[in-house]
Protein backbone atom coordinates (compact mmCIF):
# COMPACT_ATOMS: atom_id res chain seq x y z
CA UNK A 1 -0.17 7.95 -7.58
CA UNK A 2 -1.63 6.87 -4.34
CA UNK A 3 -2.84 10.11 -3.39
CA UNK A 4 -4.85 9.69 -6.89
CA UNK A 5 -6.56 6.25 -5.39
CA UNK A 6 -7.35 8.04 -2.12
CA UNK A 7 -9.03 11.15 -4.17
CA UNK A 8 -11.05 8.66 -6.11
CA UNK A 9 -11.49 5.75 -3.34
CA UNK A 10 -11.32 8.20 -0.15
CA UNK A 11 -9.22 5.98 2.06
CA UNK A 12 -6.89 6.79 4.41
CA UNK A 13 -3.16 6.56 3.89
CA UNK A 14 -0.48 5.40 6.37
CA UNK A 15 2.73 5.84 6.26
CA UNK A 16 5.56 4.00 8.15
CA UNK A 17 9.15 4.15 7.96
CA UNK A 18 10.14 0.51 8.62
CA UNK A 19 13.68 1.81 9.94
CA UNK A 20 11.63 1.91 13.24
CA UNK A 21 10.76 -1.22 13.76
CA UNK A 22 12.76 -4.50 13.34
CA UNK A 23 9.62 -6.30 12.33
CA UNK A 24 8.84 -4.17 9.52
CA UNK A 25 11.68 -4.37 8.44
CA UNK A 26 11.82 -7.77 7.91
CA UNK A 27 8.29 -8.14 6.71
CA UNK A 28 9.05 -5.38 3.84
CA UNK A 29 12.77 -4.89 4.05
CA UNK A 30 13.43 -5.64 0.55
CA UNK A 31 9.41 -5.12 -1.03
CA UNK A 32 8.91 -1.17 -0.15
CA UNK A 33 7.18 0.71 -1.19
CA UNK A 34 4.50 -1.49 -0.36
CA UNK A 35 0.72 -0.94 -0.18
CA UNK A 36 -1.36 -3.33 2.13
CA UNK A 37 -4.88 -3.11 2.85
CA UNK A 38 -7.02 -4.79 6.11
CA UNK A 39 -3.41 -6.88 6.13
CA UNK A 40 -3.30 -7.65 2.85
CA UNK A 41 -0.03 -6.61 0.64
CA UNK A 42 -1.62 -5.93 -2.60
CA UNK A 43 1.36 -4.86 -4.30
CA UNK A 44 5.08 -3.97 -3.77
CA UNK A 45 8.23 -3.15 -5.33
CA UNK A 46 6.21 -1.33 -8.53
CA UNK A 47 2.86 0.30 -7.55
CA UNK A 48 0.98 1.11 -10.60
CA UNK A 49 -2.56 3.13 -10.40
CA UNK A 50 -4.56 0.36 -12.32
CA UNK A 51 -3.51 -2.45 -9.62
CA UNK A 52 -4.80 -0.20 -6.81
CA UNK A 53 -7.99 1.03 -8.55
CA UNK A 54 -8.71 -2.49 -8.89
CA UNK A 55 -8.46 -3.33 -5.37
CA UNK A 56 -10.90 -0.78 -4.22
CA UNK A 57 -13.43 -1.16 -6.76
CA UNK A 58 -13.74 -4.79 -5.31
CA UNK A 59 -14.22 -3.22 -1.75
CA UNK A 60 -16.81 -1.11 -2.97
């Protein structure tokens, strides 16, 4: 679903595996997957493709 975003948004996406870091994983323990933009979480847990559009429209 992300990869949908990026196609329409072209961003750039980052992934991390919090397992290798302690402070990721208690930032987002519990919340992944999680999507955060310029430090922003802007959603977690359930990502859902209207959310995200959303987002980026405002950035445009």
């Amino acid at each position: 679903m992300l990869t949908l975003a990026q196609e329409d948004f072209g961003f750039e996406i980052e992934e991390r595996d919090i397992d290798t870091s302690d402070e990721w994983t208690e930032k987002y323990g519990l919340m992944i997957p999680v999507i955060e933009v310029e430090g922003e979480i802007i959603q977690a847990g359930n990502i859902d493709f209207v959310t995200i559009s959303k987002r980026f429209q405002k950035m445009s």
